[in-house]
PDB file of N, CA and C in Angstrom:
ATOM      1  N   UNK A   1      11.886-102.384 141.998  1.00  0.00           N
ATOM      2  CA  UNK A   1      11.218-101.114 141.885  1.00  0.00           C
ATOM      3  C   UNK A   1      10.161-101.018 142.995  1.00  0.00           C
ATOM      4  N   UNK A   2       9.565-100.028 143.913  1.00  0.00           N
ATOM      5  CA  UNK A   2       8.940 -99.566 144.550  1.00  0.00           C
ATOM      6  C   UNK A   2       7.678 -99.697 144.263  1.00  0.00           C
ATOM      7  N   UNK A   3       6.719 -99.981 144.389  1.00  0.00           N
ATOM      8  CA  UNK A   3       5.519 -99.578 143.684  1.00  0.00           C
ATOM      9  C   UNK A   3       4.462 -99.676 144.814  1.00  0.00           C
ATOM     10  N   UNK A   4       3.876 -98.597 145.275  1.00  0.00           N
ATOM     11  CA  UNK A   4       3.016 -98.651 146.505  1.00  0.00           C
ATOM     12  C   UNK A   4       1.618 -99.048 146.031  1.00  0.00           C
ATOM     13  N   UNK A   5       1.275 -98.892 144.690  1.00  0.00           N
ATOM     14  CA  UNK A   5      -0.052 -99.296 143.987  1.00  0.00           C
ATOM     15  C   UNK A   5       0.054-101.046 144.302  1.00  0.00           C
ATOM     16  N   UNK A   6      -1.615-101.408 144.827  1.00  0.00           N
ATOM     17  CA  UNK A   6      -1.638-102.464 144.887  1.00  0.00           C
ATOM     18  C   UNK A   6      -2.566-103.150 143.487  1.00  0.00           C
ATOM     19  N   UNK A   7      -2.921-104.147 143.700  1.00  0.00           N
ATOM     20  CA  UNK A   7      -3.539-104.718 142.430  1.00  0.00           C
ATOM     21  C   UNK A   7      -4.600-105.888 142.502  1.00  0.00           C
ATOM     22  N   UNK A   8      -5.899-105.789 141.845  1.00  0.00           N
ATOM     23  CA  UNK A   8      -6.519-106.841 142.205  1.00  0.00           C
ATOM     24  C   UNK A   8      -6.650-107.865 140.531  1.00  0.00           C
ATOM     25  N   UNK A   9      -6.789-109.225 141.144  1.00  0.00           N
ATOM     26  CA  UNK A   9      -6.800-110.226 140.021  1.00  0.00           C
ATOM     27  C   UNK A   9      -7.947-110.324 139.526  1.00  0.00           C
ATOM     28  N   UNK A  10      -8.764-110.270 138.233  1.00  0.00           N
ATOM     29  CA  UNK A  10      -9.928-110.033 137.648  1.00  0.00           C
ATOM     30  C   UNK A  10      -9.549-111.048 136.313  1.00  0.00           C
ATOM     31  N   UNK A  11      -9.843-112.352 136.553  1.00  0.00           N
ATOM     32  CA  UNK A  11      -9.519-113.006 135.446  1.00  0.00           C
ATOM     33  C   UNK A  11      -7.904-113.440 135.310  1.00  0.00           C
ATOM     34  N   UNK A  12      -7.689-112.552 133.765  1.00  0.00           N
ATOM     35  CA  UNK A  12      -6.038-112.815 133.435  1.00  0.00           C
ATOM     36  C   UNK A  12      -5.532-111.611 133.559  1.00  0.00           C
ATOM     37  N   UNK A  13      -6.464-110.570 134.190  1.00  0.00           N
ATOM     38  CA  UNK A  13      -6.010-108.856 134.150  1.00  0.00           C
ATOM     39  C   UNK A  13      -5.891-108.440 135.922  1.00  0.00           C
ATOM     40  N   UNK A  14      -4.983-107.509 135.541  1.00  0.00           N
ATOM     41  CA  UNK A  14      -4.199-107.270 137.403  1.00  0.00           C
ATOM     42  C   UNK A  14      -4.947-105.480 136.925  1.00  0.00           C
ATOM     43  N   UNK A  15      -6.063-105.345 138.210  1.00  0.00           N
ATOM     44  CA  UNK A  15      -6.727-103.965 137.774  1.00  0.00           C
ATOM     45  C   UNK A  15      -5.953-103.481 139.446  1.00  0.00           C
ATOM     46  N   UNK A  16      -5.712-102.475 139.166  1.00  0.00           N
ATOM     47  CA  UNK A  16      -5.626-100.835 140.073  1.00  0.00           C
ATOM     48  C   UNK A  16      -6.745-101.433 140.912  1.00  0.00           C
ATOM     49  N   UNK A  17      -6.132-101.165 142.619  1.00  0.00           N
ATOM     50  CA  UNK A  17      -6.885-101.356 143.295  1.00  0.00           C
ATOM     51  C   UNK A  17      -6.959 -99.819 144.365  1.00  0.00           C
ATOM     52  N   UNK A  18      -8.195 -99.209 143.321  1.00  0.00           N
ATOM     53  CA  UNK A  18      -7.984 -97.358 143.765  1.00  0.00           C
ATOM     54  C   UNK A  18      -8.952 -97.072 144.849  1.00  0.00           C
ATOM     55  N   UNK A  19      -9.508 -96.907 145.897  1.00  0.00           N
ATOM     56  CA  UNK A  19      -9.994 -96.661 146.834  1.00  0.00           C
ATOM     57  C   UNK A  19     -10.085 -94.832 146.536  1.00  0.00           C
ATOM     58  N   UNK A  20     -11.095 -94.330 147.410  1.00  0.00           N
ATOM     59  CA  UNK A  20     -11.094 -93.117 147.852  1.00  0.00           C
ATOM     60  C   UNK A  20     -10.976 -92.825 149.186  1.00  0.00           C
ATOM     61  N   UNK A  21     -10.825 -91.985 149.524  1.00  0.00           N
ATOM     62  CA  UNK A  21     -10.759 -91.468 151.072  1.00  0.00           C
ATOM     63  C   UNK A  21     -12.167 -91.409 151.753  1.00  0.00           C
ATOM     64  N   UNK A  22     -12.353 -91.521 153.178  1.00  0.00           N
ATOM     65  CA  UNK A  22     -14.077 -91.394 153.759  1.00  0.00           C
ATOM     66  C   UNK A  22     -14.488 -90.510 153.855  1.00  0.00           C
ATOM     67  N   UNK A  23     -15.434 -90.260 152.923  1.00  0.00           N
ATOM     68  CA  UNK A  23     -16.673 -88.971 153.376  1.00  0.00           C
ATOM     69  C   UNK A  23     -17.614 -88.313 154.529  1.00  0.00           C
ATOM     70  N   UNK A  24     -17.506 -87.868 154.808  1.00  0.00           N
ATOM     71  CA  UNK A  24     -18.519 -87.576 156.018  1.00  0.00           C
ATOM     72  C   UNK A  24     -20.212 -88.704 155.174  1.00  0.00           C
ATOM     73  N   UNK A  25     -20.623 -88.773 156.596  1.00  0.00           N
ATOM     74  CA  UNK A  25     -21.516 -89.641 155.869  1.00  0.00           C
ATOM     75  C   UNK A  25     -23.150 -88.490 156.468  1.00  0.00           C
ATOM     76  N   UNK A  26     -23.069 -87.164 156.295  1.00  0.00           N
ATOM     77  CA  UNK A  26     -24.244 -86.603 156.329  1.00  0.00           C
ATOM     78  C   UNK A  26     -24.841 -86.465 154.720  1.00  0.00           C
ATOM     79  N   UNK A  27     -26.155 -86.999 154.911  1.00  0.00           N
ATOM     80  CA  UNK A  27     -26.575 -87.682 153.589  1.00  0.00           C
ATOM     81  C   UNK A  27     -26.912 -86.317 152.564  1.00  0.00           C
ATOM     82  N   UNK A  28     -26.632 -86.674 151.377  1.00  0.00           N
ATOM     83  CA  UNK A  28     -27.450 -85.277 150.390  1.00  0.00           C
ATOM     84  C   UNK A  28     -28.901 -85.023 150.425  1.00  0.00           C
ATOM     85  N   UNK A  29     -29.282 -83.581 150.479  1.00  0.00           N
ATOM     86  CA  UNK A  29     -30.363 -83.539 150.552  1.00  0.00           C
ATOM     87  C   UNK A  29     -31.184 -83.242 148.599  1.00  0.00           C
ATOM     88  N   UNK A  30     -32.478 -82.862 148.713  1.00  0.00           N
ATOM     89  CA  UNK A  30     -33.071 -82.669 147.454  1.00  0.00           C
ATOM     90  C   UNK A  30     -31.797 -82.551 146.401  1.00  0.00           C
ATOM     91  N   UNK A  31     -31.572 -81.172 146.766  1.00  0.00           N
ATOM     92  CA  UNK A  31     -30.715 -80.493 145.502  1.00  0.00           C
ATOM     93  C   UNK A  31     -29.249 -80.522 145.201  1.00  0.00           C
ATOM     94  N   UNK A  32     -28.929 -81.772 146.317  1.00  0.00           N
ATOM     95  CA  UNK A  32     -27.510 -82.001 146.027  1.00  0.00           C
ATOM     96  C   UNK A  32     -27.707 -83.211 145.757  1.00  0.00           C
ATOM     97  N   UNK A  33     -28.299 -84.038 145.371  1.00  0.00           N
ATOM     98  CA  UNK A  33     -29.225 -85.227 144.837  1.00  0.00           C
ATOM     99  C   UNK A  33     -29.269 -84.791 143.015  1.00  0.00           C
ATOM    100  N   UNK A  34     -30.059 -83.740 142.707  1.00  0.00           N
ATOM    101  CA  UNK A  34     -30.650 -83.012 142.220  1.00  0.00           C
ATOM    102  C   UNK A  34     -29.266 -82.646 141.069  1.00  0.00           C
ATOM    103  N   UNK A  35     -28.101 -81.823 141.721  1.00  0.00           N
ATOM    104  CA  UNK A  35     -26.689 -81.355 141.513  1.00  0.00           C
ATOM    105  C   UNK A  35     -26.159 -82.887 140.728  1.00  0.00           C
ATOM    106  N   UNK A  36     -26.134 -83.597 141.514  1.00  0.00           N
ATOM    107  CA  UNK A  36     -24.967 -84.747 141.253  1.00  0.00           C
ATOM    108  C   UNK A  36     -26.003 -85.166 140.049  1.00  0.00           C
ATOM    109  N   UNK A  37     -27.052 -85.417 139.819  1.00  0.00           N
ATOM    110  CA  UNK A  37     -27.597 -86.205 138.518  1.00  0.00           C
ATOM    111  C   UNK A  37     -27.574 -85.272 137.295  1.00  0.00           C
ATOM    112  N   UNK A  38     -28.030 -83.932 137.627  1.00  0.00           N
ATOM    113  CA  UNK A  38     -27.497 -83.170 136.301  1.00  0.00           C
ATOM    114  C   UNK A  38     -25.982 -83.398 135.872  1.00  0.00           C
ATOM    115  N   UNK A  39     -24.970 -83.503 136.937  1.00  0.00           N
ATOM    116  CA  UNK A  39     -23.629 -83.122 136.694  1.00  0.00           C
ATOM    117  C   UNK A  39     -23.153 -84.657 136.088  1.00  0.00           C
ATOM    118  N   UNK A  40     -23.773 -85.669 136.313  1.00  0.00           N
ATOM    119  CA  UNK A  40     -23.645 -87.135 135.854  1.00  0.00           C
ATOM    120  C   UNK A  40     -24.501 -87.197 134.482  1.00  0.00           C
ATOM    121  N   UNK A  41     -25.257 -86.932 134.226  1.00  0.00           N
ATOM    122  CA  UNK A  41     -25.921 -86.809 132.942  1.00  0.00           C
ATOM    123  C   UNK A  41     -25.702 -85.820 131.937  1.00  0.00           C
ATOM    124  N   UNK A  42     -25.366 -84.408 132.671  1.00  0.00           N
ATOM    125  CA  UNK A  42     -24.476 -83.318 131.370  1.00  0.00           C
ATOM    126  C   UNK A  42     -23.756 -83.176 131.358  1.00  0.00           C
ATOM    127  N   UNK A  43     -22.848 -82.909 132.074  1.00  0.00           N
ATOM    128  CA  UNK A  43     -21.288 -82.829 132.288  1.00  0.00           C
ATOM    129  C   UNK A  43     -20.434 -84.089 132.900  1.00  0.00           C
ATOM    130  N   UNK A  44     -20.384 -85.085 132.347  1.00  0.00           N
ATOM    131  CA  UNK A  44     -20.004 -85.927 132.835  1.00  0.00           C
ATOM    132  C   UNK A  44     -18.131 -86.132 133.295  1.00  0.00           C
ATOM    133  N   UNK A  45     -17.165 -85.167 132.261  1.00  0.00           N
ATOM    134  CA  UNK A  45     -16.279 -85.054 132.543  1.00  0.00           C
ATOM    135  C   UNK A  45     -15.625 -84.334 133.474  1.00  0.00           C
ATOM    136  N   UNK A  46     -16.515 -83.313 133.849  1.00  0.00           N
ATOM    137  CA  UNK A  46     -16.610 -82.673 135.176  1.00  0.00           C
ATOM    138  C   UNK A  46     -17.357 -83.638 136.340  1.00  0.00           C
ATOM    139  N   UNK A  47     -17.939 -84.211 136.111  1.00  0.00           N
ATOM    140  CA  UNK A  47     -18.558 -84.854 137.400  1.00  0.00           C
ATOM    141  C   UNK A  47     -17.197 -86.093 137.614  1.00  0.00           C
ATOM    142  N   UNK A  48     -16.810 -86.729 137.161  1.00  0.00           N
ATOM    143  CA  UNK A  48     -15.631 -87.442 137.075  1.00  0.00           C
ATOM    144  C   UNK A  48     -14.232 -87.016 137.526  1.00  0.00           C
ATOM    145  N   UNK A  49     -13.855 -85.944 137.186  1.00  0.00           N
ATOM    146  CA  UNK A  49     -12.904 -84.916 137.919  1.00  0.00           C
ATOM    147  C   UNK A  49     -12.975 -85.272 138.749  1.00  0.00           C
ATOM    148  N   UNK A  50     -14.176 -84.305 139.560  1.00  0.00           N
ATOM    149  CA  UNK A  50     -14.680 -84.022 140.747  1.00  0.00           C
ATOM    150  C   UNK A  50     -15.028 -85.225 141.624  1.00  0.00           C
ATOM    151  N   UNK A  51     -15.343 -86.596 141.291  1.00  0.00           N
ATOM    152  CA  UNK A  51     -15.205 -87.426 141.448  1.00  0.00           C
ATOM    153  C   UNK A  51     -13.767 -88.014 142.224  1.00  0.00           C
ATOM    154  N   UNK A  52     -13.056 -87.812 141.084  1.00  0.00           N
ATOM    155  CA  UNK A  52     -11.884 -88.816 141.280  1.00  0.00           C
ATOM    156  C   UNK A  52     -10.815 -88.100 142.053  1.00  0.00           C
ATOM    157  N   UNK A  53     -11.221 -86.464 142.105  1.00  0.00           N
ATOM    158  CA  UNK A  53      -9.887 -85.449 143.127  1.00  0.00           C
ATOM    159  C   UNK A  53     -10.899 -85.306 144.731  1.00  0.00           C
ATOM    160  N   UNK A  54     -11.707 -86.450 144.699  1.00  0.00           N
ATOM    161  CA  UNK A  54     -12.202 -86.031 145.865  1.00  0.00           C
ATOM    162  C   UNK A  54     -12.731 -84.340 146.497  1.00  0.00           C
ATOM    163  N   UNK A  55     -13.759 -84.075 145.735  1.00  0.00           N
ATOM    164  CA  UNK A  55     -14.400 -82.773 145.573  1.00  0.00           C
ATOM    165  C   UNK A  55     -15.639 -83.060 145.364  1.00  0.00           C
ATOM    166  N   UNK A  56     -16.159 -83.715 145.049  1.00  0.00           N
ATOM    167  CA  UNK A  56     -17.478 -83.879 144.207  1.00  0.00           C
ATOM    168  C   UNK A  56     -19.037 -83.663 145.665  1.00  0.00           C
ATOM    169  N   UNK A  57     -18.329 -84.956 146.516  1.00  0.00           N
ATOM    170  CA  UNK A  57     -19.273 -84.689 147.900  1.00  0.00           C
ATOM    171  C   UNK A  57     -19.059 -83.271 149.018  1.00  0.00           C
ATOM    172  N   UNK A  58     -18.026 -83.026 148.902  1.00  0.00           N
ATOM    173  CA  UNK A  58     -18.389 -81.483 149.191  1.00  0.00           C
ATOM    174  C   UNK A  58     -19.081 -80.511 148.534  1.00  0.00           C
ATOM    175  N   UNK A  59     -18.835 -80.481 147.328  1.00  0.00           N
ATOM    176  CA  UNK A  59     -19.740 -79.430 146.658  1.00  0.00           C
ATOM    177  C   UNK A  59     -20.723 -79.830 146.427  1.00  0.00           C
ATOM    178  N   UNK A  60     -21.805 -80.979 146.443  1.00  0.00           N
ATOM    179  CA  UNK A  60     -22.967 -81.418 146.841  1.00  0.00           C
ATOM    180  C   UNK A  60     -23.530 -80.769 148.114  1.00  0.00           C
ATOM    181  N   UNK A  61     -22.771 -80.690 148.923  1.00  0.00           N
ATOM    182  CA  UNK A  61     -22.827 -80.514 150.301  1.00  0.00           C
ATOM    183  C   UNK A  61     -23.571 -78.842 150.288  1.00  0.00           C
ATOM    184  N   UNK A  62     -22.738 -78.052 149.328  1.00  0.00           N
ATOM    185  CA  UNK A  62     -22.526 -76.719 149.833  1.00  0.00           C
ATOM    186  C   UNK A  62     -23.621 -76.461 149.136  1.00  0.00           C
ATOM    187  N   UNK A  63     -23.967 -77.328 147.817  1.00  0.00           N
ATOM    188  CA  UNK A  63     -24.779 -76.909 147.078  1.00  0.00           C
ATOM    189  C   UNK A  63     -25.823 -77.004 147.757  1.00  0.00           C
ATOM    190  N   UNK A  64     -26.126 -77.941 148.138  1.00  0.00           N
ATOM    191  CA  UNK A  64     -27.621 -78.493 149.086  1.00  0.00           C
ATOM    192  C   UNK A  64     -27.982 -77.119 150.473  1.00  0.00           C
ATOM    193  N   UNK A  65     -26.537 -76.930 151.133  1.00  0.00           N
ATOM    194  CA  UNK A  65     -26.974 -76.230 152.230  1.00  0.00           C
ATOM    195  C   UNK A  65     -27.252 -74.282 151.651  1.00  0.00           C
ATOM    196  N   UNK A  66     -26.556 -74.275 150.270  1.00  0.00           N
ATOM    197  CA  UNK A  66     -26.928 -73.313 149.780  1.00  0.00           C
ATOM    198  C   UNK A  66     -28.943 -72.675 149.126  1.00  0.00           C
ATOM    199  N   UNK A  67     -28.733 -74.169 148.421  1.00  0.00           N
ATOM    200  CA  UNK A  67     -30.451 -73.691 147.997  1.00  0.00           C
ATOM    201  C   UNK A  67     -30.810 -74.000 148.928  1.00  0.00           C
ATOM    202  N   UNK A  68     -30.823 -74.489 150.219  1.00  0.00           N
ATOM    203  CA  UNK A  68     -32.039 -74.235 151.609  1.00  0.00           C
ATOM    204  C   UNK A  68     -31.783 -72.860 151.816  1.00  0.00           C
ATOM    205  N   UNK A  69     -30.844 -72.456 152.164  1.00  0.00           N
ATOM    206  CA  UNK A  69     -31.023 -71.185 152.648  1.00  0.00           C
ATOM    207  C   UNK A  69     -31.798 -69.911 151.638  1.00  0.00           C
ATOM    208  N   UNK A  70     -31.163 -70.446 150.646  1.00  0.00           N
ATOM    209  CA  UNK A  70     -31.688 -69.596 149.542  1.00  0.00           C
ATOM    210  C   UNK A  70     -33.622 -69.655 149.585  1.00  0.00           C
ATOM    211  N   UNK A  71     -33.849 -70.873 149.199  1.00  0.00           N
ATOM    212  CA  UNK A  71     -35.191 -70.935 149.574  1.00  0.00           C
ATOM    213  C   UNK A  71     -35.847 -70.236 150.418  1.00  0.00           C
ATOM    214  N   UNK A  72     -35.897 -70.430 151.452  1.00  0.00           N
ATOM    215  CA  UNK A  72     -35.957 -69.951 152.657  1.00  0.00           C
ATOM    216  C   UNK A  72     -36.281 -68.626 152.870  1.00  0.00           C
ATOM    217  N   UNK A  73     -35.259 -67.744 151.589  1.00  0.00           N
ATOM    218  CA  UNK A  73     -35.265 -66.457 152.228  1.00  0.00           C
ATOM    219  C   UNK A  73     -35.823 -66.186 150.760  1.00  0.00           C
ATOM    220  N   UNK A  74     -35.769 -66.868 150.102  1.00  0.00           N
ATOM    221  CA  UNK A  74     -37.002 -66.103 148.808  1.00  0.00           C
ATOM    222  C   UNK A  74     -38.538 -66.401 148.955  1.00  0.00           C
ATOM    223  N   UNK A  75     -38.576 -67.557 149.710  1.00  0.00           N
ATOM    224  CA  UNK A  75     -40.600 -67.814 149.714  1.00  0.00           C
ATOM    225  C   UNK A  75     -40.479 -66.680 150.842  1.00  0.00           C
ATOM    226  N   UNK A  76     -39.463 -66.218 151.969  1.00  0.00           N
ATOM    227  CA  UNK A  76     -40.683 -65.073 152.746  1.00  0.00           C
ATOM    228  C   UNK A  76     -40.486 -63.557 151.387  1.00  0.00           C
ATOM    229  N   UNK A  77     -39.629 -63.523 150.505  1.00  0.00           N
ATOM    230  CA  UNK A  77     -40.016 -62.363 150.311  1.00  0.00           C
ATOM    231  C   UNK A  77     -41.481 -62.674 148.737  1.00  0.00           C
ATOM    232  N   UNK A  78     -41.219 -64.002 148.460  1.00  0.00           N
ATOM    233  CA  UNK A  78     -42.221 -63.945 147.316  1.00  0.00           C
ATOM    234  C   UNK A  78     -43.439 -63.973 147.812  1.00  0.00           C
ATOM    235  N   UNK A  79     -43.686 -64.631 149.609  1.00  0.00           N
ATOM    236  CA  UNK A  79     -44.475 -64.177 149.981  1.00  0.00           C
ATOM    237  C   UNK A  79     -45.199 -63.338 150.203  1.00  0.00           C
ATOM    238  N   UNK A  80     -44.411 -62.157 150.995  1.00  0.00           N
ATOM    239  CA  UNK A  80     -45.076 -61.170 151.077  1.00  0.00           C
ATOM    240  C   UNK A  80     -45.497 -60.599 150.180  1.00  0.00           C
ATOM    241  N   UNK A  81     -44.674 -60.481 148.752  1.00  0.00           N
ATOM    242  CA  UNK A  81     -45.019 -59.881 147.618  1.00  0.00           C
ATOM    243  C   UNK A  81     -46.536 -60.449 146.855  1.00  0.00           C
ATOM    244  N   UNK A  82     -46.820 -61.493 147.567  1.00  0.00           N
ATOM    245  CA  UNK A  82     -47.947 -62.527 146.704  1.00  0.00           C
ATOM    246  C   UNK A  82     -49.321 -62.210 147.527  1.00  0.00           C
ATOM    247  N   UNK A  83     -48.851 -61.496 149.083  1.00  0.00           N
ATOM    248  CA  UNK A  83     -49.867 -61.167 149.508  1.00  0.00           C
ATOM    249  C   UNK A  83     -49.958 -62.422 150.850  1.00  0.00           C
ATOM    250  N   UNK A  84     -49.531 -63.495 150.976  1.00  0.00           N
ATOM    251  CA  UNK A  84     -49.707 -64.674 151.955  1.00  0.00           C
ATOM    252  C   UNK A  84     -49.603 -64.648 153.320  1.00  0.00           C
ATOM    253  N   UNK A  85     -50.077 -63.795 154.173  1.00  0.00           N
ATOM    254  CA  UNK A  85     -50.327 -63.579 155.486  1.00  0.00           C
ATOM    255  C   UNK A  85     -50.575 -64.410 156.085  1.00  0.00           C
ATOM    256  N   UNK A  86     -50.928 -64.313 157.687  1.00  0.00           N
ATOM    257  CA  UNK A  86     -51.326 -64.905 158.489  1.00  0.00           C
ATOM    258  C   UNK A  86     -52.784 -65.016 158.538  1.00  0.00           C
ATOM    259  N   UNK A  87     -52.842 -63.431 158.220  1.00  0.00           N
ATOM    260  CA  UNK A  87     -54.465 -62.995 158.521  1.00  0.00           C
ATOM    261  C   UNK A  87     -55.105 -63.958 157.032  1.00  0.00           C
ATOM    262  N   UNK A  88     -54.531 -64.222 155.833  1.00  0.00           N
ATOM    263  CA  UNK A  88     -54.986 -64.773 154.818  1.00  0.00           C
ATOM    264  C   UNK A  88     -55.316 -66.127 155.453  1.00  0.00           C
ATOM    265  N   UNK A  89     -54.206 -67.032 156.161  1.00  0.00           N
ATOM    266  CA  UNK A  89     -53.947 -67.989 156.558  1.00  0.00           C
ATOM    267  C   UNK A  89     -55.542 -68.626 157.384  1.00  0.00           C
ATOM    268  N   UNK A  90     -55.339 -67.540 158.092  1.00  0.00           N
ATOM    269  CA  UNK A  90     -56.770 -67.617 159.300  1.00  0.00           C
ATOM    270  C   UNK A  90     -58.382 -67.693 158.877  1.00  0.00           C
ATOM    271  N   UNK A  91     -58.410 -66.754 157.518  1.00  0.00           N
ATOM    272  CA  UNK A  91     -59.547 -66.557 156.690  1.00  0.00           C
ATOM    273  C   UNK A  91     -59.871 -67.261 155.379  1.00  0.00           C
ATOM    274  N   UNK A  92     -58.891 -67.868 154.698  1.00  0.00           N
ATOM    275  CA  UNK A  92     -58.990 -68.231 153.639  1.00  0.00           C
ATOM    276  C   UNK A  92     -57.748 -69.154 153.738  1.00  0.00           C
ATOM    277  N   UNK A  93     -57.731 -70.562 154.037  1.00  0.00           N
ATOM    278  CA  UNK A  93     -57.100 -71.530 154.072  1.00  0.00           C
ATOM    279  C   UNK A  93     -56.859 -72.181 152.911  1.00  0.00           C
ATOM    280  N   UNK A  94     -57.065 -72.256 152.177  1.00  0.00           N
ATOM    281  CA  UNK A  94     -56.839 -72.749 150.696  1.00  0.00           C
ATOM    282  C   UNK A  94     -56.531 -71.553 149.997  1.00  0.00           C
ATOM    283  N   UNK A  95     -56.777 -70.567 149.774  1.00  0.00           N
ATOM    284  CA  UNK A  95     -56.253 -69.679 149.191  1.00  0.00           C
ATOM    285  C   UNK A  95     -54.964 -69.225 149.352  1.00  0.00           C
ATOM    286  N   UNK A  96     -54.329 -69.102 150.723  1.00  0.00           N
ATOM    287  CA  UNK A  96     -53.253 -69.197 150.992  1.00  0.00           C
ATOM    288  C   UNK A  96     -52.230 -70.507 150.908  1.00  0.00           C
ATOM    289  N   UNK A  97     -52.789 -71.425 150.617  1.00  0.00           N
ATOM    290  CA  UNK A  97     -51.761 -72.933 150.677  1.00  0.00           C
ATOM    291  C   UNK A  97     -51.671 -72.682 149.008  1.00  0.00           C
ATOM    292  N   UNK A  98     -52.650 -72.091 148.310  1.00  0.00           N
ATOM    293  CA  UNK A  98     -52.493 -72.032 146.696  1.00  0.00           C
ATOM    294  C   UNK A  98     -51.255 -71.180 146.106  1.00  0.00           C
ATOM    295  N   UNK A  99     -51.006 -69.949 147.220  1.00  0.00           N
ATOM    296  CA  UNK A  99     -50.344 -68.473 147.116  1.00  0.00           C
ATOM    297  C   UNK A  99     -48.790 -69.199 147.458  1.00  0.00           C
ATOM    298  N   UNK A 100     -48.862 -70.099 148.238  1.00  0.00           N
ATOM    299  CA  UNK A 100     -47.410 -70.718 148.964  1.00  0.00           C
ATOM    300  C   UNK A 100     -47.112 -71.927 148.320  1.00  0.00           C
ATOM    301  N   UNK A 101     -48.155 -72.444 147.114  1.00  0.00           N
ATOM    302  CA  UNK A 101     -47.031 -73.618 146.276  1.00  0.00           C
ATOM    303  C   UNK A 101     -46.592 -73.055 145.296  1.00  0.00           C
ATOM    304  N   UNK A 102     -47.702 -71.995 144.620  1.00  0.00           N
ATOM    305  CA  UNK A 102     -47.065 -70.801 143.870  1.00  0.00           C
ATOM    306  C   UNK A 102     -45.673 -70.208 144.073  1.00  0.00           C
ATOM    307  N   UNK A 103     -45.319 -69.657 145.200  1.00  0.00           N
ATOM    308  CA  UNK A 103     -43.906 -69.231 145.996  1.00  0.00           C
ATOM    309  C   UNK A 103     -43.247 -70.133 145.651  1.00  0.00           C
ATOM    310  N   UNK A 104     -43.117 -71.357 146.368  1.00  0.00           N
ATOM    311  CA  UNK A 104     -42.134 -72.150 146.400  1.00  0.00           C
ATOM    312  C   UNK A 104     -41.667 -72.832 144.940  1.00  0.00           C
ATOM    313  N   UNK A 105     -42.635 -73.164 143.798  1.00  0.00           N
ATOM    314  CA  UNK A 105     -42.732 -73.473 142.528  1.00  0.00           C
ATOM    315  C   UNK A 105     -41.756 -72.137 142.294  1.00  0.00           C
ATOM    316  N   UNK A 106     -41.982 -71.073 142.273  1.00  0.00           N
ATOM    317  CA  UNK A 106     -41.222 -69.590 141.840  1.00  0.00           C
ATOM    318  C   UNK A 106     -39.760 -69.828 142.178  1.00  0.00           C
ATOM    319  N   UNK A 107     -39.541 -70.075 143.422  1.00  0.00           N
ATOM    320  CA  UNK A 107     -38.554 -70.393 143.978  1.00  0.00           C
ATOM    321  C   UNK A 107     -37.497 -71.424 143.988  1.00  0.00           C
ATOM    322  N   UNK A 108     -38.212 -72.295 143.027  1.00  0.00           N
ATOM    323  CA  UNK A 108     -37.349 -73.809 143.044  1.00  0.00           C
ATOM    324  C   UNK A 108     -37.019 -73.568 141.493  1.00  0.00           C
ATOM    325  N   UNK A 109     -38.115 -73.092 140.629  1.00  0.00           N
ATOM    326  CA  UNK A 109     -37.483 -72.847 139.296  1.00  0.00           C
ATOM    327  C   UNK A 109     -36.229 -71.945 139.784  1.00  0.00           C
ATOM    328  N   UNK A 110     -36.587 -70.584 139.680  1.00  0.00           N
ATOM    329  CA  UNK A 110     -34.759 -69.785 139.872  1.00  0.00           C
ATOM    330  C   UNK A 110     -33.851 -70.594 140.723  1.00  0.00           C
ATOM    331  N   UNK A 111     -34.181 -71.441 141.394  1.00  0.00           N
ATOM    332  CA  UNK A 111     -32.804 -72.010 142.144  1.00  0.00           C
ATOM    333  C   UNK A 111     -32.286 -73.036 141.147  1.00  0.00           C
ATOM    334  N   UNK A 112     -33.088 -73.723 140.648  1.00  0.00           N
ATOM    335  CA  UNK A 112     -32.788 -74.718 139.082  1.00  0.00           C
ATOM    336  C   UNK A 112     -32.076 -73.997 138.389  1.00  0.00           C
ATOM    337  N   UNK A 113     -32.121 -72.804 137.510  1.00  0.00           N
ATOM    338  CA  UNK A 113     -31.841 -72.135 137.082  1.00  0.00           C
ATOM    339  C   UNK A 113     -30.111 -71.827 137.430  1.00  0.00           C
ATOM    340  N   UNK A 114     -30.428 -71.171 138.623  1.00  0.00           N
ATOM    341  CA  UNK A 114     -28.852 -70.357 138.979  1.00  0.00           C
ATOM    342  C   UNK A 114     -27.901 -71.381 140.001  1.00  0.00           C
ATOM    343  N   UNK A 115     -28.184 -72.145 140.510  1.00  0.00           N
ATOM    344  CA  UNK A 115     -27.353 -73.292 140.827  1.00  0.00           C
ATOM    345  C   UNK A 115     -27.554 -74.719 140.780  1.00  0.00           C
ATOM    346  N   UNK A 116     -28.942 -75.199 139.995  1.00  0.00           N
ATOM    347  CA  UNK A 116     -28.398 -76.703 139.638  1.00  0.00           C
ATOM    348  C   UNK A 116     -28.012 -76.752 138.758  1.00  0.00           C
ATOM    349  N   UNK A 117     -28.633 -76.560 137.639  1.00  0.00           N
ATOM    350  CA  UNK A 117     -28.107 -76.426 136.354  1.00  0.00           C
ATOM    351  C   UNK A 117     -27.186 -75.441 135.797  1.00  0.00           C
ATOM    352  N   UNK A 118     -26.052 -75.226 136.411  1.00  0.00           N
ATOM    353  CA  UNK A 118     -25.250 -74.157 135.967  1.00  0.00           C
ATOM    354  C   UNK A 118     -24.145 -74.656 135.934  1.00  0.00           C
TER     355      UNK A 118
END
């Protein structure tokens, strides 16, 4: 019989010797860090899938390059909405670094929200 599966010796037991294919090796950032531990701690049968059909590090990937961008383009508008200028910047230096962890805190909850935990 044919059998292209190879096998490793572990004792008195012959285990599957299963490899995956190579990943790009550009590393995860925050929220695809962030992605993979929710998806390993709540959904574990989905993270395993995704795992084992070779999917899992791409959609880390997309996820990660998704909430940057996302970020990005919600602190300038929660900015402006919060008032955080330049001219604030120039005059009131702490008041404005207070207005912009505010933003970004705003901003990292809804991204938690609508794509890590989802």
């Amino acid at each position: 019989m044919n059998n292209p599966m190879t096998y490793i010796q572990n004792g008195d037991y012959q285990i599957p010797d299963l490899k995956l294919s190579q990943q790009p090796e550009k590393p995860l950032g925050k929220y695809g860090r962030m992605r993979k531990t929710y998806l390993k701690e709540h959904r574990p049968i989905l993270y395993n899938q995704m795992l084992l059909s070779e999917k899992l590090y791409p959609h880390l990937i997309e996820i990660d390059e998704t909430a940057q961008s996302r970020l990005e383009q919600m602190m300038l508008q929660l900015a402006k909405k919060a008032g955080a200028t330049e001219e604030l910047k120039a005059s009131d230096s702490m008041k404005w670094v207070g207005l912009m962890n505010t933003c970004k805190a705003q901003a990292e909850e809804i991204l938690m929200a609508e794509l890590i935990n989802s």
